[in-house]
ModelCIF file with pLDDT and N, C-alpha, C, O atoms, coordinates in Angstrom:
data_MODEL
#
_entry.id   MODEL 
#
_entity.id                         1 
_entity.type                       polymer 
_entity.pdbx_number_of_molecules   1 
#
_entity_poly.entity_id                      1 
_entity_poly.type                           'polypeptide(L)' 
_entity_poly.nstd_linkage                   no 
_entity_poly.nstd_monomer                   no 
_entity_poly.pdbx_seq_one_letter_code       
;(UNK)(UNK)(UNK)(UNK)(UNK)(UNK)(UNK)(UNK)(UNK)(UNK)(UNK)(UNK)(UNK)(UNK)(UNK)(UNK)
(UNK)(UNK)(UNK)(UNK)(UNK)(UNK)(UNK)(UNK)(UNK)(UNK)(UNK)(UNK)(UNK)(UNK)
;
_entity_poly.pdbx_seq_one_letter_code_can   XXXXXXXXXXXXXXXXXXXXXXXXXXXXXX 
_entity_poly.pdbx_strand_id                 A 
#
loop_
_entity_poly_seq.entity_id 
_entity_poly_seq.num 
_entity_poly_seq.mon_id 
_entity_poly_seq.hetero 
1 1  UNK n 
1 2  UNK n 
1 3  UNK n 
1 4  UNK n 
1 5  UNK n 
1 6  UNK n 
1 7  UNK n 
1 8  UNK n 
1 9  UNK n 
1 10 UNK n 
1 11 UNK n 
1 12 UNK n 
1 13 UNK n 
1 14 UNK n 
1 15 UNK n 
1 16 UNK n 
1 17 UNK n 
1 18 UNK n 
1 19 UNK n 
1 20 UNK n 
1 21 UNK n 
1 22 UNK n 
1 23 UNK n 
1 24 UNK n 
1 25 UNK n 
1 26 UNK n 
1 27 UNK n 
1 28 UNK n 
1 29 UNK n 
1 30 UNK n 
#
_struct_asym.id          A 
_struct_asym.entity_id   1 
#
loop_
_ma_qa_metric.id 
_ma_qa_metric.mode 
_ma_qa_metric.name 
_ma_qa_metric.software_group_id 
_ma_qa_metric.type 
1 global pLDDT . pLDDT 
2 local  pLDDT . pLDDT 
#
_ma_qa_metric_global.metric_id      1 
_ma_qa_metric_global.metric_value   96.13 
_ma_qa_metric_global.model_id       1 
_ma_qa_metric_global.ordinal_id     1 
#
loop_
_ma_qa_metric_local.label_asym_id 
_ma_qa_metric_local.label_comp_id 
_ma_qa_metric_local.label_seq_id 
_ma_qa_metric_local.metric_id 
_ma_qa_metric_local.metric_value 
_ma_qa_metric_local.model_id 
_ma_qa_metric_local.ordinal_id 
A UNK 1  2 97.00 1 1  
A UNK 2  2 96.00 1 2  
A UNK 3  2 97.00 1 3  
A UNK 4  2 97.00 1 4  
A UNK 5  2 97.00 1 5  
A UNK 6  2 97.00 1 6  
A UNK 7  2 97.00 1 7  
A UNK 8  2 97.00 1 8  
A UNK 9  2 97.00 1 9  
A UNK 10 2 96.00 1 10 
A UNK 11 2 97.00 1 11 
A UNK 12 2 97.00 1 12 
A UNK 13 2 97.00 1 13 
A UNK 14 2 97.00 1 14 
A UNK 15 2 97.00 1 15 
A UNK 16 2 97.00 1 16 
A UNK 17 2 97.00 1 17 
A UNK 18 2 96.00 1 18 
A UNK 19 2 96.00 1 19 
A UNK 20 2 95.00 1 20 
A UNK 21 2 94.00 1 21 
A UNK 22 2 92.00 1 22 
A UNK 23 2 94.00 1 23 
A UNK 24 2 93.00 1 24 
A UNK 25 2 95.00 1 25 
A UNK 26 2 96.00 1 26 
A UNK 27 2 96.00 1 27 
A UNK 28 2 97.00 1 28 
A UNK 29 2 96.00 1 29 
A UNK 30 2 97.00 1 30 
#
loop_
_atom_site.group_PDB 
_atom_site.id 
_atom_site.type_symbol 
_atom_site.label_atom_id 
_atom_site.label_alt_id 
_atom_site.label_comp_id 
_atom_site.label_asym_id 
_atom_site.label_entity_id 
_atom_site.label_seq_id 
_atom_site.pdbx_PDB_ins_code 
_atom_site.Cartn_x 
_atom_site.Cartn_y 
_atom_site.Cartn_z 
_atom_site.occupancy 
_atom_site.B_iso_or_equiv 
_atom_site.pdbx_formal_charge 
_atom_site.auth_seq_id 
_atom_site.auth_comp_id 
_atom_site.auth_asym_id 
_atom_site.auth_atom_id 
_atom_site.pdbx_PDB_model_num 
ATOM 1   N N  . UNK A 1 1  ? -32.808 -56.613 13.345 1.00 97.00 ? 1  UNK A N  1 
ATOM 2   C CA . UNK A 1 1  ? -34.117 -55.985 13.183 1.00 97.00 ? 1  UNK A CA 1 
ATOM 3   C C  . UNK A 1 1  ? -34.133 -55.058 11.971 1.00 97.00 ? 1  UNK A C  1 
ATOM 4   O O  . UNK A 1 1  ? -33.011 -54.735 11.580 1.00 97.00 ? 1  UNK A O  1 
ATOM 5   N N  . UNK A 1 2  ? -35.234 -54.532 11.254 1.00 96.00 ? 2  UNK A N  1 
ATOM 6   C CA . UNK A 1 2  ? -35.559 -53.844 10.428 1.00 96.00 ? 2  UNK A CA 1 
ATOM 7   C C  . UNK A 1 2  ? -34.980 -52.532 11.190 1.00 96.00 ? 2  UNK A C  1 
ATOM 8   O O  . UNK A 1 2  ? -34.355 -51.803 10.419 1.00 96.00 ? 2  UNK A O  1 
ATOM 9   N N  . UNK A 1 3  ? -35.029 -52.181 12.198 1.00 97.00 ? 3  UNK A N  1 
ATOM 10  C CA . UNK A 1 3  ? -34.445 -50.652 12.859 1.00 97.00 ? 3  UNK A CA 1 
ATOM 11  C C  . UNK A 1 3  ? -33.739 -50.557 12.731 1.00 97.00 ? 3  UNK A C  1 
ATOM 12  O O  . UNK A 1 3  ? -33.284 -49.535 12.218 1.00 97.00 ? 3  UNK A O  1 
ATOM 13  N N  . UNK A 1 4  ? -32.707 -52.055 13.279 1.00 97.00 ? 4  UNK A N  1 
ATOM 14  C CA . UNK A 1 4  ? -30.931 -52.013 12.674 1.00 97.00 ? 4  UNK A CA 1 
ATOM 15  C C  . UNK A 1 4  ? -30.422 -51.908 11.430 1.00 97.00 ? 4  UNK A C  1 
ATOM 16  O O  . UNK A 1 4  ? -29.266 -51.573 11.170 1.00 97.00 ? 4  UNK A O  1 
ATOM 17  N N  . UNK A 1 5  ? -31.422 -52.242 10.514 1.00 97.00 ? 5  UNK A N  1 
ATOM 18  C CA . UNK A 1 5  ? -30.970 -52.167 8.825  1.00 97.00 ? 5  UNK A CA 1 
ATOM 19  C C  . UNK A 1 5  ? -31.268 -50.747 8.792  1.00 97.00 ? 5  UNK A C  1 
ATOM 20  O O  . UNK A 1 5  ? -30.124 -50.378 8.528  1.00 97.00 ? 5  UNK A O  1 
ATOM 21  N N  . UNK A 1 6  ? -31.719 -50.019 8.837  1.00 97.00 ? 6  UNK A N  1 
ATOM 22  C CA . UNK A 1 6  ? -32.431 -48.708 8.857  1.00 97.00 ? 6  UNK A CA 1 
ATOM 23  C C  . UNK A 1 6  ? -31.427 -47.717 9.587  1.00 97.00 ? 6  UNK A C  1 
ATOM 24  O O  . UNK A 1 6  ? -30.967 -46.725 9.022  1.00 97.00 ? 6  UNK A O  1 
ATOM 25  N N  . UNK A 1 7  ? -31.122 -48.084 10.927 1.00 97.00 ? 7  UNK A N  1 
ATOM 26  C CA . UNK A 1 7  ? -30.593 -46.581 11.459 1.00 97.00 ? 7  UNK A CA 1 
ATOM 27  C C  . UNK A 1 7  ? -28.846 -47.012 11.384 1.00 97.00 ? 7  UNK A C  1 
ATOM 28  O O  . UNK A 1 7  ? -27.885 -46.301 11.088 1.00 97.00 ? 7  UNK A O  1 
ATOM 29  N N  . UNK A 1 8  ? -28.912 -48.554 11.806 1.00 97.00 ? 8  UNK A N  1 
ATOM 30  C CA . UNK A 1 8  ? -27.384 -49.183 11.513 1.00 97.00 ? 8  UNK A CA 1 
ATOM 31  C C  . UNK A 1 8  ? -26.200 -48.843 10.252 1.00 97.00 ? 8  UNK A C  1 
ATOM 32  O O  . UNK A 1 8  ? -25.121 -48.251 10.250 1.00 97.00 ? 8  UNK A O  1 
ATOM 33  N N  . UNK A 1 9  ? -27.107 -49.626 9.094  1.00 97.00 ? 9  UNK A N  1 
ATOM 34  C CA . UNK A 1 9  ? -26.589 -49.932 7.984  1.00 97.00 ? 9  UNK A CA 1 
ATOM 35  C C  . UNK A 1 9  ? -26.932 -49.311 7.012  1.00 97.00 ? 9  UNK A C  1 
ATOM 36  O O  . UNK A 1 9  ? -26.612 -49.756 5.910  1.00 97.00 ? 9  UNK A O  1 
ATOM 37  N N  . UNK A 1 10 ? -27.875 -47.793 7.130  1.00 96.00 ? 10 UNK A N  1 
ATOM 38  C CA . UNK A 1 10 ? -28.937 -47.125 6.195  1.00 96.00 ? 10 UNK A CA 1 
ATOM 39  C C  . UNK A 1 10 ? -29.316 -47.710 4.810  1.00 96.00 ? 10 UNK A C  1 
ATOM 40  O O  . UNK A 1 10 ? -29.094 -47.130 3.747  1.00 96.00 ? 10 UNK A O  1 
ATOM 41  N N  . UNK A 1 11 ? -30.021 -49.142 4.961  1.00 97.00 ? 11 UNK A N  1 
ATOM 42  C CA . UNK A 1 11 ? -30.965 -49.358 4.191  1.00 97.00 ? 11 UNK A CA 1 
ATOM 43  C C  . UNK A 1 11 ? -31.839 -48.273 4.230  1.00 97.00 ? 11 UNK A C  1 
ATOM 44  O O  . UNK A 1 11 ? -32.251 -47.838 5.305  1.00 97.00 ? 11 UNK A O  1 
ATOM 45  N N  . UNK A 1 12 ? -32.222 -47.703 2.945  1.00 97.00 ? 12 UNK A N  1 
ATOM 46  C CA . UNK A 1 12 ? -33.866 -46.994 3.616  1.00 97.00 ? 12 UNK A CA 1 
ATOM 47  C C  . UNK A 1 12 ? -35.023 -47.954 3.692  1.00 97.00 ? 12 UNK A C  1 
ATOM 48  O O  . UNK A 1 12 ? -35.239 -49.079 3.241  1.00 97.00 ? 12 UNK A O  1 
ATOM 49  N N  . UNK A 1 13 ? -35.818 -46.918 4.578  1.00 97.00 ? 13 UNK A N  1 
ATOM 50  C CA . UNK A 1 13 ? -37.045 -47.423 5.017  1.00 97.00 ? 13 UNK A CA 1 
ATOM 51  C C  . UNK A 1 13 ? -37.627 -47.703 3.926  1.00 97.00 ? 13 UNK A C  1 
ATOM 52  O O  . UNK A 1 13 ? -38.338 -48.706 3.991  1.00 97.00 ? 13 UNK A O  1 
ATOM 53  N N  . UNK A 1 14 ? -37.582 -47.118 2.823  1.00 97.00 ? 14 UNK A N  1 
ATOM 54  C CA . UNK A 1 14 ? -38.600 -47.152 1.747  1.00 97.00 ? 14 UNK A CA 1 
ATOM 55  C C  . UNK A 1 14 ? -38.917 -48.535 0.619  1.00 97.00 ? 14 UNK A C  1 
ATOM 56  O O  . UNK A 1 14 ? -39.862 -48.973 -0.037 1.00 97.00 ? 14 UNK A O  1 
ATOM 57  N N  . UNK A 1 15 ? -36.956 -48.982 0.980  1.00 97.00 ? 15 UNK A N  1 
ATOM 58  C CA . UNK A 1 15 ? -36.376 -50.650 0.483  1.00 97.00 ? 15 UNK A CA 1 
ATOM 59  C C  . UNK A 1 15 ? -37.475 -51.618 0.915  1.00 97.00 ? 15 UNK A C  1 
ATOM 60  O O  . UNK A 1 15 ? -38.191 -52.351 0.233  1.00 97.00 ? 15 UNK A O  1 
ATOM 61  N N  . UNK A 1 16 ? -37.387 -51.342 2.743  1.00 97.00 ? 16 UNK A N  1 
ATOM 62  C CA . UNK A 1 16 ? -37.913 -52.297 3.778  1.00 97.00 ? 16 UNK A CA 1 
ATOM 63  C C  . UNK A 1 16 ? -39.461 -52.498 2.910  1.00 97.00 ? 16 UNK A C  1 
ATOM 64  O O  . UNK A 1 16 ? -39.873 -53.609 2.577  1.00 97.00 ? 16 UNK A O  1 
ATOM 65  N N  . UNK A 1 17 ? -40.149 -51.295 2.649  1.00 97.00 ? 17 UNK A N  1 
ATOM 66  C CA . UNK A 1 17 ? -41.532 -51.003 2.776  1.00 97.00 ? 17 UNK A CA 1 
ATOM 67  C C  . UNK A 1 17 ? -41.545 -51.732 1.126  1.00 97.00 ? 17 UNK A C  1 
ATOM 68  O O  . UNK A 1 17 ? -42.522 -52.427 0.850  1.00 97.00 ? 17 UNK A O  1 
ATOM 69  N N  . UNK A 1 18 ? -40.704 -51.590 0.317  1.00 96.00 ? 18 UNK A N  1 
ATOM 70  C CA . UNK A 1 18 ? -40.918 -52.132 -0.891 1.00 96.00 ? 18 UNK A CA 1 
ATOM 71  C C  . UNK A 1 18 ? -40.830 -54.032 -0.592 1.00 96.00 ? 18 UNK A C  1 
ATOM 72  O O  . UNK A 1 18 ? -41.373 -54.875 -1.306 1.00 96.00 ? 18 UNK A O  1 
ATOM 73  N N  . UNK A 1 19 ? -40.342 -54.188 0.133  1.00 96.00 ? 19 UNK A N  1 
ATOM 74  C CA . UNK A 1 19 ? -40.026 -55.560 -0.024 1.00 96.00 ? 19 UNK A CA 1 
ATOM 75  C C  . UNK A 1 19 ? -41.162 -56.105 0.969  1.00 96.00 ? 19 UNK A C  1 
ATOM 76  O O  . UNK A 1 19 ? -41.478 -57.238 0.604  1.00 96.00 ? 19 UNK A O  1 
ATOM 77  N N  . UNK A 1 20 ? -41.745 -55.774 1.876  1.00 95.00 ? 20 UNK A N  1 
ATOM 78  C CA . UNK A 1 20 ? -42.974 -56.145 2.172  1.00 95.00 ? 20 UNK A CA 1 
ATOM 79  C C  . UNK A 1 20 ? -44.084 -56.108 1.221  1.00 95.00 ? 20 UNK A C  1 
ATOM 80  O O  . UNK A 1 20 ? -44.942 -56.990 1.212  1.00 95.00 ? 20 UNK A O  1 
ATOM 81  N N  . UNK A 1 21 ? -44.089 -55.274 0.552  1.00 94.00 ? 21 UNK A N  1 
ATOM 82  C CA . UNK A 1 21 ? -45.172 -55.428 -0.602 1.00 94.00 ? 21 UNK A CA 1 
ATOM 83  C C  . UNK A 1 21 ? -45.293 -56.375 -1.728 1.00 94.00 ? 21 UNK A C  1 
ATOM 84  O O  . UNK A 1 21 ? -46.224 -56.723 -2.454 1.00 94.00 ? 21 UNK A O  1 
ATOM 85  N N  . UNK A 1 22 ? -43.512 -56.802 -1.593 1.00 92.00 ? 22 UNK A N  1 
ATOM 86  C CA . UNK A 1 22 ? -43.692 -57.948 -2.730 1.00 92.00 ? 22 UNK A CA 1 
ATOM 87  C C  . UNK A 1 22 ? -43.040 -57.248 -3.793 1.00 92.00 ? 22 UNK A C  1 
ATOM 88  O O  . UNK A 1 22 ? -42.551 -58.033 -4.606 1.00 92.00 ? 22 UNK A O  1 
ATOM 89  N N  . UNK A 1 23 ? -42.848 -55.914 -4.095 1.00 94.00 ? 23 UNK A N  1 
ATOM 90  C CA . UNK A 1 23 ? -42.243 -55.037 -5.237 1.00 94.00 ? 23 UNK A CA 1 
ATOM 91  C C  . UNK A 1 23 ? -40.830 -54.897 -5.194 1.00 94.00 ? 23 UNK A C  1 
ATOM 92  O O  . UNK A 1 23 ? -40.157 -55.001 -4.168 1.00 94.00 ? 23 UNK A O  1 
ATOM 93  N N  . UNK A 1 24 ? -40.318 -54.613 -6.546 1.00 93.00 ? 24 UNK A N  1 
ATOM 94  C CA . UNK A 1 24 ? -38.915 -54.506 -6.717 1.00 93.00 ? 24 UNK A CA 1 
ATOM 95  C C  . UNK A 1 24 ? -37.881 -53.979 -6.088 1.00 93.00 ? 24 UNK A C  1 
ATOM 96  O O  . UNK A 1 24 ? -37.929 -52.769 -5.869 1.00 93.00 ? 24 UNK A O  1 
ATOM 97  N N  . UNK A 1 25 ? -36.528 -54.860 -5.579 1.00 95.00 ? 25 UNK A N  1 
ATOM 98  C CA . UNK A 1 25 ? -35.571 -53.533 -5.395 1.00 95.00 ? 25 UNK A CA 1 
ATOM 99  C C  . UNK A 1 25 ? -34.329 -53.653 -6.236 1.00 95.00 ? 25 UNK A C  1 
ATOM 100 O O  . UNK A 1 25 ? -34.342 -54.649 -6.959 1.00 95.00 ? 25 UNK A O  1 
ATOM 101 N N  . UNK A 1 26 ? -33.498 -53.062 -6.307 1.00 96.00 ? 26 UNK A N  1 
ATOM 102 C CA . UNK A 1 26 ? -32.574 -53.408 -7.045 1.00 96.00 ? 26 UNK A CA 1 
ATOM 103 C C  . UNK A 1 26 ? -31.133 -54.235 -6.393 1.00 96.00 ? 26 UNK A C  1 
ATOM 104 O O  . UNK A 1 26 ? -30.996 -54.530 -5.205 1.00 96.00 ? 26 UNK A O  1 
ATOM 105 N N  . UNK A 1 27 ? -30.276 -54.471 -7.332 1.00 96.00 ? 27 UNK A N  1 
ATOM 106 C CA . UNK A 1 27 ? -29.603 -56.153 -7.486 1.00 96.00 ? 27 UNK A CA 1 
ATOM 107 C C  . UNK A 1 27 ? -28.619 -54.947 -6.654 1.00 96.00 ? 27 UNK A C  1 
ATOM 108 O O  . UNK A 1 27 ? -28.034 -55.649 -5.830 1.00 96.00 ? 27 UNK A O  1 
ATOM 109 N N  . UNK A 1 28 ? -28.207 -53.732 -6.472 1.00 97.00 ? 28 UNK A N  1 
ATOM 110 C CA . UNK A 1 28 ? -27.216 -53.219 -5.719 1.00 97.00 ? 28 UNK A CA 1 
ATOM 111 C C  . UNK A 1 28 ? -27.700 -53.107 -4.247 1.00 97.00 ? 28 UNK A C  1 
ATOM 112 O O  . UNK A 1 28 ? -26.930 -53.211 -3.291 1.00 97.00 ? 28 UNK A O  1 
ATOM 113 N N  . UNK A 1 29 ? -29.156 -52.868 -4.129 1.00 96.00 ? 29 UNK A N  1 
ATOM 114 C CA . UNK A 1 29 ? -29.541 -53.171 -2.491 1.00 96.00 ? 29 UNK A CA 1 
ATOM 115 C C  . UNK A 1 29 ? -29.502 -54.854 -2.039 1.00 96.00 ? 29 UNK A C  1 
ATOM 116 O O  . UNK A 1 29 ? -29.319 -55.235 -0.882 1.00 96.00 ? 29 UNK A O  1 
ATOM 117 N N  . UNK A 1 30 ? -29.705 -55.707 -3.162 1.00 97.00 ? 30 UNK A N  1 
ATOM 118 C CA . UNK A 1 30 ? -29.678 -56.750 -3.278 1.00 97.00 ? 30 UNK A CA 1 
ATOM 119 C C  . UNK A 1 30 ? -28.151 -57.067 -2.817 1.00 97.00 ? 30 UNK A C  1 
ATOM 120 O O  . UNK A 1 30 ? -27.733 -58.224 -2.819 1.00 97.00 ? 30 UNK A O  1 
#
C-alpha cells in the first residue's frame, strides 16, 4: 500500500502525491 511506502519505507507522501499527478520525481526515488 501507499501507507506502507510512507510509514514502512519513508517514501514521502509528497513523492506519492507527485506521481499521481503525472509530475516528476527523481531517478534516486526512482
Amino acid at each position: 500500500t501507499e501507507y506502507s511506502l510512507i510509514f514502512k519505507h519513508g517514501i514521502p507522501a509528497n513523492t506519492l502525491h507527485r506521481m499521481k499527478h503525472g509530475e516528476a520525481i527523481t531517478t534516486k526515488t526512482l
